[in-house]
Protein backbone atom coordinates (compact mmCIF):
# COMPACT_ATOMS: atom_id res chain seq x y z
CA UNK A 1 94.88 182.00 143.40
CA UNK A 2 91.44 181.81 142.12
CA UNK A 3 88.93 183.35 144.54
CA UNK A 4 86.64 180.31 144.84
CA UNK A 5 90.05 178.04 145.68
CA UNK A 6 90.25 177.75 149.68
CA UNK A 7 93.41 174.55 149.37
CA UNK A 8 93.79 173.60 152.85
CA UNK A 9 97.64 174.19 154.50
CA UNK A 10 97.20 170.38 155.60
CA UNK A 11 99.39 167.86 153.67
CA UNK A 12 96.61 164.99 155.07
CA UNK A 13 93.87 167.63 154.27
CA UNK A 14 94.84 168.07 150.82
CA UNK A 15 95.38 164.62 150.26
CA UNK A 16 92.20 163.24 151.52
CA UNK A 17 90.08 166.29 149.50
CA UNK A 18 92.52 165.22 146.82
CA UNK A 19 91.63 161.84 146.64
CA UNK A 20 88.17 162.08 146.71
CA UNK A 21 88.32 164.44 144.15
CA UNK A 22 89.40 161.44 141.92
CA UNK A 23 87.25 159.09 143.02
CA UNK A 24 84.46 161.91 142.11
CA UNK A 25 85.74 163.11 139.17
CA UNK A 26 86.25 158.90 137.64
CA UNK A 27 82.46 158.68 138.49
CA UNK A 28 81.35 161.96 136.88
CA UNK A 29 82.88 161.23 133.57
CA UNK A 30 82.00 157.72 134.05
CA UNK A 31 78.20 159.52 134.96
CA UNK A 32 78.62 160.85 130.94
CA UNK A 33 77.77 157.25 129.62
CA UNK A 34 76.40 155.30 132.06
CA UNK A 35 72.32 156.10 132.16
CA UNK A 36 71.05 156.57 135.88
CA UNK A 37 74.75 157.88 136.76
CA UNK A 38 74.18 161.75 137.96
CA UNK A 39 77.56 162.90 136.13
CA UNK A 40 76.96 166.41 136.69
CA UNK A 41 76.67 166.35 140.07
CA UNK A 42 79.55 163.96 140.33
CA UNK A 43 81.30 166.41 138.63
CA UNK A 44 80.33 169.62 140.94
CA UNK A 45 81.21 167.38 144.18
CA UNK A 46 84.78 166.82 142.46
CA UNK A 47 84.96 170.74 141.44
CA UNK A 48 84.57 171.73 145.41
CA UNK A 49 87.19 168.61 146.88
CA UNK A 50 89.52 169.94 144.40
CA UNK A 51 89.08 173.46 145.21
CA UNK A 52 90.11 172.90 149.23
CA UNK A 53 92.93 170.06 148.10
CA UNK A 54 94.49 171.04 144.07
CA UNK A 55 94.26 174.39 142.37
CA UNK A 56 95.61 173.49 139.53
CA UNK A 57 93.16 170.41 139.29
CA UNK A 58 90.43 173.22 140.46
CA UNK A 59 90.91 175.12 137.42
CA UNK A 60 91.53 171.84 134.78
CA UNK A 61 88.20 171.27 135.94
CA UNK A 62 86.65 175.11 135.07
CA UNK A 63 88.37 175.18 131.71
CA UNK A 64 88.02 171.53 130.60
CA UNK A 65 86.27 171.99 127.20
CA UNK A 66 83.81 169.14 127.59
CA UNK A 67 82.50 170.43 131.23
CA UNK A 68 83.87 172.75 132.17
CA UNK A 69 81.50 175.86 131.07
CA UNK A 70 78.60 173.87 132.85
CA UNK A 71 80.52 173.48 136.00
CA UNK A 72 81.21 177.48 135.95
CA UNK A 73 77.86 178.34 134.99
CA UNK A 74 76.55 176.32 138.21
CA UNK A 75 79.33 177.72 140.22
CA UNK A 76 78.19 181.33 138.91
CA UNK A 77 74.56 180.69 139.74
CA UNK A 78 73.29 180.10 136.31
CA UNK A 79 72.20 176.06 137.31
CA UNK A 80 72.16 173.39 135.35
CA UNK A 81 71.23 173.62 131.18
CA UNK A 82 68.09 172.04 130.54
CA UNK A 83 69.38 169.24 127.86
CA UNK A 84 71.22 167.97 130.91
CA UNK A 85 68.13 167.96 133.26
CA UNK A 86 66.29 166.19 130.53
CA UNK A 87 69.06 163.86 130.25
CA UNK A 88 69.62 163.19 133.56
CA UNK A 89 65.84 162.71 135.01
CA UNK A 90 65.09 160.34 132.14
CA UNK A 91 68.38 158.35 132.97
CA UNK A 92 67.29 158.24 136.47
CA UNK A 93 63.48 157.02 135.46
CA UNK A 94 64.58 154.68 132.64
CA UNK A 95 67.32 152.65 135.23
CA UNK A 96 64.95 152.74 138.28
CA UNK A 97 61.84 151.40 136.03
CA UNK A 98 64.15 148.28 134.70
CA UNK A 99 65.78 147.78 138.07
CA UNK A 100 62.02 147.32 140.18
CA UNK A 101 60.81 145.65 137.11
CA UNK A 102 63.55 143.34 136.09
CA UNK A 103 66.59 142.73 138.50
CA UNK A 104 65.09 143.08 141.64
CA UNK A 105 62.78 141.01 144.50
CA UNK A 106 62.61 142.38 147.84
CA UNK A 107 59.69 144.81 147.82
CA UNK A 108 61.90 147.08 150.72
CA UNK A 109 65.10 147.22 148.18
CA UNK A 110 62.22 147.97 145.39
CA UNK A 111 60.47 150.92 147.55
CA UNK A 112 64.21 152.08 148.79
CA UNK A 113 65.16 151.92 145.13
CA UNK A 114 61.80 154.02 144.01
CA UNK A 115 62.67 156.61 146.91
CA UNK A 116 66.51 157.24 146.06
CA UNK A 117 65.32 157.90 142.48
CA UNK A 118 62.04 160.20 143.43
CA UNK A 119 64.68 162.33 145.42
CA UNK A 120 66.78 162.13 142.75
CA UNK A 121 64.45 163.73 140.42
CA UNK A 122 63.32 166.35 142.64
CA UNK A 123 67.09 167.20 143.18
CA UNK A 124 67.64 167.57 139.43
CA UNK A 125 64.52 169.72 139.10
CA UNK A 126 64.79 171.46 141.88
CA UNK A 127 68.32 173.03 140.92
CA UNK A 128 68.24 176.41 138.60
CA UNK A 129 68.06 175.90 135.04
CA UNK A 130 70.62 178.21 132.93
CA UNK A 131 68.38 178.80 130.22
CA UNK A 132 65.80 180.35 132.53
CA UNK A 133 68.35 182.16 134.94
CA UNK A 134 69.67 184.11 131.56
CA UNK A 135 66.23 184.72 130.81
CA UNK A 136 65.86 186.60 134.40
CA UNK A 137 68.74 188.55 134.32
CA UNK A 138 68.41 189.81 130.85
């Protein structure tokens, strides 16, 4: 059993971690290709349902070849590499700037829609980056 894995004893535990496991894992992948979509993070909420609901889904997730080092390295304390944090923050600008400016008309949904994506930044920046956390410990 992998030491970060706490599956609950539960059947209706397990299932309801389980399940929103999915539903977080869809929108982290989906969070890959859709700009303003914080995959990553998507991905890290999936990583911990799985790890109180599916081991075996728990450590899919650690050794998936397309995510799975970044999930580890966040896991580990390392944070988040900074391709991704440029990525991300410029996702979360780019579909915030065209939503106020083009699809939207209510000034509150507009100023709701500017705060969600401030915090959003400062949540992405605020995290460790791995490139400097390898710096520190070397």
């Amino acid at each position: 059993m992998d030491p970060e894995s706490h599956v609950s004893r539960h059947l209706a535990v397990r299932v309801a971690y389980g399940a929103l496991g999915f539903v977080c894992l869809g929108a982290g992948i989906a969070g890959q290709v859709v700009p303003g979509l914080p995959g990553t993070m998507f991905l890290l909420i999936a990583l911990y349902f799985f790890s109180m609901s599916n081991e075996r889904m728990h450590r899919w997730m650690l050794t998936n070849r397309y995510f799975g080092r970044t999930l580890s390295d966040y896991r580990n304390g390392l944070g988040i590499p900074r391709k991704i944090k440029v990525v991300a923050v410029t996702s979360m600008v780019v579909a915030v700037s065209l939503s106020v400016a083009l699809a939207l008309t209510n000034v509150w949904v507009r100023v709701g829609l500017v705060a969600l994506g401030a915090y959003g930044v400062w949540f992405v920046l605020s995290r460790p980056t791995r490139e400097v956390e390898l710096a520190k410990a070397r």
